[in-house]
N, C-alpha and C. Protein backbone atom coordinates (compact mmCIF):
# COMPACT_ATOMS: atom_id res chain seq x y z
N UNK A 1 0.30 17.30 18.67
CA UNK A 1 0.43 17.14 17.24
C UNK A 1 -0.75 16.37 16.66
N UNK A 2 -1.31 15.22 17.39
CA UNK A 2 -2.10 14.47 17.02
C UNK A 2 -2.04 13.68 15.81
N UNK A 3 -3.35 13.03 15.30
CA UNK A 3 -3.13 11.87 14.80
C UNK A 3 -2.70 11.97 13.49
N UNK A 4 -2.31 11.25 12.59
CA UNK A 4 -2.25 11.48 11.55
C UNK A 4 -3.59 11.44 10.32
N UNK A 5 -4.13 12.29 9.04
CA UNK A 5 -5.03 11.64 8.77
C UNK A 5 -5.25 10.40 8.52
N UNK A 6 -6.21 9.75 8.01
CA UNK A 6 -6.52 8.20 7.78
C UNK A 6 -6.69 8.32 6.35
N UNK A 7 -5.67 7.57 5.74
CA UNK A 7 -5.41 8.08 4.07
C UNK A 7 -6.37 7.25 3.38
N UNK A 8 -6.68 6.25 4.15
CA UNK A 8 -7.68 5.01 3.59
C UNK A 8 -9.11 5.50 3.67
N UNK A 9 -9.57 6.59 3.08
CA UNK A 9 -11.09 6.54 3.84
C UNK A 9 -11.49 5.84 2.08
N UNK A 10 -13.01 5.49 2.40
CA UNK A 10 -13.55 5.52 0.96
C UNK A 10 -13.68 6.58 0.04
N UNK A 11 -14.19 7.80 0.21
CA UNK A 11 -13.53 8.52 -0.45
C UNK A 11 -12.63 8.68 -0.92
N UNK A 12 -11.35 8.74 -0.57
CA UNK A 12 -10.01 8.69 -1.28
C UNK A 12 -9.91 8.00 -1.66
N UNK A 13 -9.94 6.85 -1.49
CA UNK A 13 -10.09 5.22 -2.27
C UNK A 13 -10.85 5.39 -3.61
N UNK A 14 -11.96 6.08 -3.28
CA UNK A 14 -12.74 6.01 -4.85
C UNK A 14 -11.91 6.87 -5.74
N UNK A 15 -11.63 8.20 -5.18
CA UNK A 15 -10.78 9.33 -6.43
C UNK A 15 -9.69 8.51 -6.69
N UNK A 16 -9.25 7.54 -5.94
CA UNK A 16 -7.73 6.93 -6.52
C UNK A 16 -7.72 6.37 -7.86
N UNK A 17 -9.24 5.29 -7.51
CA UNK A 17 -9.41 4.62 -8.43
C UNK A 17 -9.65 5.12 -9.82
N UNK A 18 -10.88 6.32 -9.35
CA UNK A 18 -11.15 7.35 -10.75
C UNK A 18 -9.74 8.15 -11.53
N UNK A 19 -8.84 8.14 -10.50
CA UNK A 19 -7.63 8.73 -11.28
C UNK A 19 -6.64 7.76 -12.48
N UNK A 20 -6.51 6.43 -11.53
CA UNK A 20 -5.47 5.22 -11.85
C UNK A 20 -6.41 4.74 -13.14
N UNK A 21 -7.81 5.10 -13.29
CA UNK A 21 -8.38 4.89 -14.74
C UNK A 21 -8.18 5.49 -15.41
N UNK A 22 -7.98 7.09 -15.08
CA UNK A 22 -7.30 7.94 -16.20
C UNK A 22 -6.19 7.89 -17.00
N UNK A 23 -5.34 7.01 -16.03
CA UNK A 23 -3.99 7.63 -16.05
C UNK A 23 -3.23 6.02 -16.81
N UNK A 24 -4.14 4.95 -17.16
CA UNK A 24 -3.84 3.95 -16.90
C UNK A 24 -4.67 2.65 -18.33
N UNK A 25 -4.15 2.23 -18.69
CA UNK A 25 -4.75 0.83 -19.78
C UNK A 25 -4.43 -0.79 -18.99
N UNK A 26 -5.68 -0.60 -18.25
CA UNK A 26 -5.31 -2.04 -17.53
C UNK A 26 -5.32 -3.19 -18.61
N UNK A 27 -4.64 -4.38 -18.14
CA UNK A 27 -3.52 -3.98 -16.71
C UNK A 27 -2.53 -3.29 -17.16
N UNK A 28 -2.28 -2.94 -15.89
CA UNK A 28 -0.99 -2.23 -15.59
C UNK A 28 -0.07 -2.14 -14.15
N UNK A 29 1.24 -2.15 -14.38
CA UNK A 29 2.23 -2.02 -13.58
C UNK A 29 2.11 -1.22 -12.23
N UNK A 30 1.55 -1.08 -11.27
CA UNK A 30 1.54 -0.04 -9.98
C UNK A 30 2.35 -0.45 -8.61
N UNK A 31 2.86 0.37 -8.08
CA UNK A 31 3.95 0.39 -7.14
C UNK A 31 3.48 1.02 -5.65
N UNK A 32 3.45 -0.37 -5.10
CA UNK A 32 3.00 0.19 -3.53
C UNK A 32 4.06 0.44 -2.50
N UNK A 33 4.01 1.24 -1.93
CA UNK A 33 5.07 1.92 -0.90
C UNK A 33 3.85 1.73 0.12
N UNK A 34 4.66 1.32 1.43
CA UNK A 34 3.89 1.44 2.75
C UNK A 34 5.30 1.80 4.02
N UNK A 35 5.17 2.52 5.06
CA UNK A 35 5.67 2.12 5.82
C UNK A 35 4.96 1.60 7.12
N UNK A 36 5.44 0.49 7.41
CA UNK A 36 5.12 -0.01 9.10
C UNK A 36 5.80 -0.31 10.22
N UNK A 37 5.57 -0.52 11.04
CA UNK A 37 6.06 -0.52 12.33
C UNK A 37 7.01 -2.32 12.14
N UNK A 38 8.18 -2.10 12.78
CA UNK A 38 9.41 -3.54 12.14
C UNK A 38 8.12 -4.60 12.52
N UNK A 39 7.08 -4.42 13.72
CA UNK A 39 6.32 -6.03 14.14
C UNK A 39 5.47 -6.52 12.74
N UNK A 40 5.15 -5.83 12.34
CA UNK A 40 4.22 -5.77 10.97
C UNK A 40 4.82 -6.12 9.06
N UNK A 41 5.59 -6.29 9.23
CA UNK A 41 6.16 -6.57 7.85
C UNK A 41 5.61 -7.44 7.60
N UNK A 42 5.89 -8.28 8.08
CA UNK A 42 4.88 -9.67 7.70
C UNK A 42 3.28 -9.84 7.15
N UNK A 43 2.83 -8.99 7.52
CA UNK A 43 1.46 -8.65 7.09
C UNK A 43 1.17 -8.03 5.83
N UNK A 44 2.36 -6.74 5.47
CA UNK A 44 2.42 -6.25 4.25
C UNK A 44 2.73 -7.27 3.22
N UNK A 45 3.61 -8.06 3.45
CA UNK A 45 4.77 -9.11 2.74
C UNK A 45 3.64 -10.17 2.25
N UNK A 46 2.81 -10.25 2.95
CA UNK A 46 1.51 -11.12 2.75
C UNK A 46 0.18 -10.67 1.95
N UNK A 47 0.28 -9.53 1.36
CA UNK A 47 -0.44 -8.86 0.21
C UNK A 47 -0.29 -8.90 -0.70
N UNK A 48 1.35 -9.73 -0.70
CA UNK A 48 1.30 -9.61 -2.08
C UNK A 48 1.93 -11.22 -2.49
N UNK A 49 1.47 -12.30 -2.44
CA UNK A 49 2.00 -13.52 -2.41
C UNK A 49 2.37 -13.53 -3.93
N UNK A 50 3.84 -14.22 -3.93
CA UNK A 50 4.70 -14.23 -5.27
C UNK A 50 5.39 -13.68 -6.10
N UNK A 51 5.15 -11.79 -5.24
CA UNK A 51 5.65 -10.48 -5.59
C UNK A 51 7.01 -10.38 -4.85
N UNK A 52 7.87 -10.24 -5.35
CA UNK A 52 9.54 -9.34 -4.16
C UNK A 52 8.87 -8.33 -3.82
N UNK A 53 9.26 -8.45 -2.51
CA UNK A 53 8.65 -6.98 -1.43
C UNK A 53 9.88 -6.71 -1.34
N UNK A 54 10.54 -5.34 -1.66
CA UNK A 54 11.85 -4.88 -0.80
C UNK A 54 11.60 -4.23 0.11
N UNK A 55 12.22 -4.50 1.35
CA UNK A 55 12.23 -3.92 2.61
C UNK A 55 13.33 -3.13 3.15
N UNK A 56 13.22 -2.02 3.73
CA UNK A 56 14.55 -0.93 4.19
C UNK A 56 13.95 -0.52 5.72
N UNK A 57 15.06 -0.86 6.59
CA UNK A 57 14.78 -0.20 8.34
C UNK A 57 14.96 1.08 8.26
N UNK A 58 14.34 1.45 9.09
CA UNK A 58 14.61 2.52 9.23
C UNK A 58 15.98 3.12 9.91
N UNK A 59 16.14 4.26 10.33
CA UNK A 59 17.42 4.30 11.05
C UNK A 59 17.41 3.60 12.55
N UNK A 60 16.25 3.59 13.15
CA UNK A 60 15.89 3.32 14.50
C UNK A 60 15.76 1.75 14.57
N UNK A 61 15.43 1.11 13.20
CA UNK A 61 15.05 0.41 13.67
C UNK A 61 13.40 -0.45 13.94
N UNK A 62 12.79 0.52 14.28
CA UNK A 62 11.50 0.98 14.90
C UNK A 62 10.44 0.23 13.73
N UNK A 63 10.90 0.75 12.28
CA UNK A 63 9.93 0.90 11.24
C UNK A 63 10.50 0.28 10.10
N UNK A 64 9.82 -0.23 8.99
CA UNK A 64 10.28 -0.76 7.66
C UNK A 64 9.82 -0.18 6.78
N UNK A 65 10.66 0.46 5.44
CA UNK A 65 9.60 0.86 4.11
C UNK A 65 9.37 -0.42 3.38
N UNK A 66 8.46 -0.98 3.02
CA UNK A 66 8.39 -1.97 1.61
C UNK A 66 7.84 -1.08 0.36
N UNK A 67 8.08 -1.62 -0.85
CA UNK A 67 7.67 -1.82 -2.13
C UNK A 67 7.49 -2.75 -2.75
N UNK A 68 6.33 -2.90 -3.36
CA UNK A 68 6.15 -4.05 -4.18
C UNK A 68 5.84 -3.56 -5.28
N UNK A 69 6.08 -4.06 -6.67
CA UNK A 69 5.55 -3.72 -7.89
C UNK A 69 5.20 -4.42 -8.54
N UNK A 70 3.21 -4.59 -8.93
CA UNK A 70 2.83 -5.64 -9.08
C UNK A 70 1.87 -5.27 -10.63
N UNK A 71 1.37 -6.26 -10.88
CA UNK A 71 0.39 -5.97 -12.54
C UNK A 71 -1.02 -5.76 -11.70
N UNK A 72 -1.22 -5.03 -11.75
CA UNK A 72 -2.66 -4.98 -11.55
C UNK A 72 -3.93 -5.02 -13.07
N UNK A 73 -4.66 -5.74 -12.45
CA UNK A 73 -5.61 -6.12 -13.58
C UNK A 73 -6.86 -4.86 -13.53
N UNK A 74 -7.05 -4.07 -12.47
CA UNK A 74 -7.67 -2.80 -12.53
C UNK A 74 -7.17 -2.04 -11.08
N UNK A 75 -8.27 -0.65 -11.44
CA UNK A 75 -8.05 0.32 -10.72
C UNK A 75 -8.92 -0.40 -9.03
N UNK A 76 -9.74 -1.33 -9.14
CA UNK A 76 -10.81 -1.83 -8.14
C UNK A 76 -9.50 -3.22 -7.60
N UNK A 77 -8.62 -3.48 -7.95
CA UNK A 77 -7.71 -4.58 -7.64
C UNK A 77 -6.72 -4.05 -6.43
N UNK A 78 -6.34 -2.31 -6.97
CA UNK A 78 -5.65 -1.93 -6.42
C UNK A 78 -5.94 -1.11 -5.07
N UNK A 79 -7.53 -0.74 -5.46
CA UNK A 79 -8.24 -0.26 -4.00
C UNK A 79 -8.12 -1.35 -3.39
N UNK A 80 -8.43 -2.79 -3.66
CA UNK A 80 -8.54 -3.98 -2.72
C UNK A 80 -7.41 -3.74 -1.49
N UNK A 81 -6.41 -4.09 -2.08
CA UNK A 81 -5.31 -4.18 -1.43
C UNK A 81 -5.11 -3.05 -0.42
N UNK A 82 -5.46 -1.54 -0.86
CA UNK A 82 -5.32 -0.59 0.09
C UNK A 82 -6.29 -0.97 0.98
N UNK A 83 -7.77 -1.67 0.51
CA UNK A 83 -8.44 -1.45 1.86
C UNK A 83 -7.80 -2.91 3.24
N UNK A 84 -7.17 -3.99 2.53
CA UNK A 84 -6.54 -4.92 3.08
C UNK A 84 -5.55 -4.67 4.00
N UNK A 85 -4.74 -3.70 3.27
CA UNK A 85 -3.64 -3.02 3.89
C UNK A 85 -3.77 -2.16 5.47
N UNK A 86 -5.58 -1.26 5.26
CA UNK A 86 -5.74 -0.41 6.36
C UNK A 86 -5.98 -0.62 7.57
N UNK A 87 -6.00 -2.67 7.32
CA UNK A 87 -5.98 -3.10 8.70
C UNK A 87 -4.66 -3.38 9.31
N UNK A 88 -3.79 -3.21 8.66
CA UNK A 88 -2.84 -3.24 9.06
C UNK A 88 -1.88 -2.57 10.54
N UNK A 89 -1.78 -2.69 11.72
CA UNK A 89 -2.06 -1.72 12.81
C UNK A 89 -0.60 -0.52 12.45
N UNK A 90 -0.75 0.81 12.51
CA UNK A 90 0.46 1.60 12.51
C UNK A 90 0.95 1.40 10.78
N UNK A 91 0.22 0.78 9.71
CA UNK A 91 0.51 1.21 8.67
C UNK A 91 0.81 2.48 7.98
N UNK A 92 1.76 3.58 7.06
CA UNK A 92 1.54 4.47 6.64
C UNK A 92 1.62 4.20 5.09
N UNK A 93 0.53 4.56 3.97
CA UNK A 93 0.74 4.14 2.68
C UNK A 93 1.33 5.68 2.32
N UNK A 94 2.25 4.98 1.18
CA UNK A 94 2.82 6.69 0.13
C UNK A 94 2.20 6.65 -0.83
């Protein structure tokens, strides 16, 4: 089956940003979904200091979804965080 793509490249990162300007009058409200592996929450939970992260297990166990929904002050605030995020080991962003 192999790997999954790597959603974080710079490229995609840049069209995100060029889109979330379109689409968007900073600041504004944006909503991060990630899932990770249950060892890793903590790392997501830590992106966003002062934000409620809600967290859901998976059925296994195995994995956590979070969301956070935060103000972002631009479209370059919100790449930050994705590229912060891509170190994350076994991260998947939605």
């Amino acid at each position: 089956m192999g790997e999954p793509p790597k959603i974080m490249d710079e490229a995609r990162l840049q069209k995100l940003a060029e889109h979330l300007d379109q689409q968007n009058d900073w600041p504004a409200e944006y909503l991060f979904k990630f899932i990770v592996p249950m060892q890793e929450v903590d790392a997501v939970v830590a992106l966003f200091p002062g934000v409620a992260v809600s967290q859901r297990q998976s059925r296994t166990g195995k994995y956590v979804s979070t969301s956070a929904r935060v103000i972002a002050e631009s479209s370059e605030g919100v790449v930050a965080v994705y590229r912060q995020a891509a170190g994350i080991p076994g991260l998947i962003a939605l």
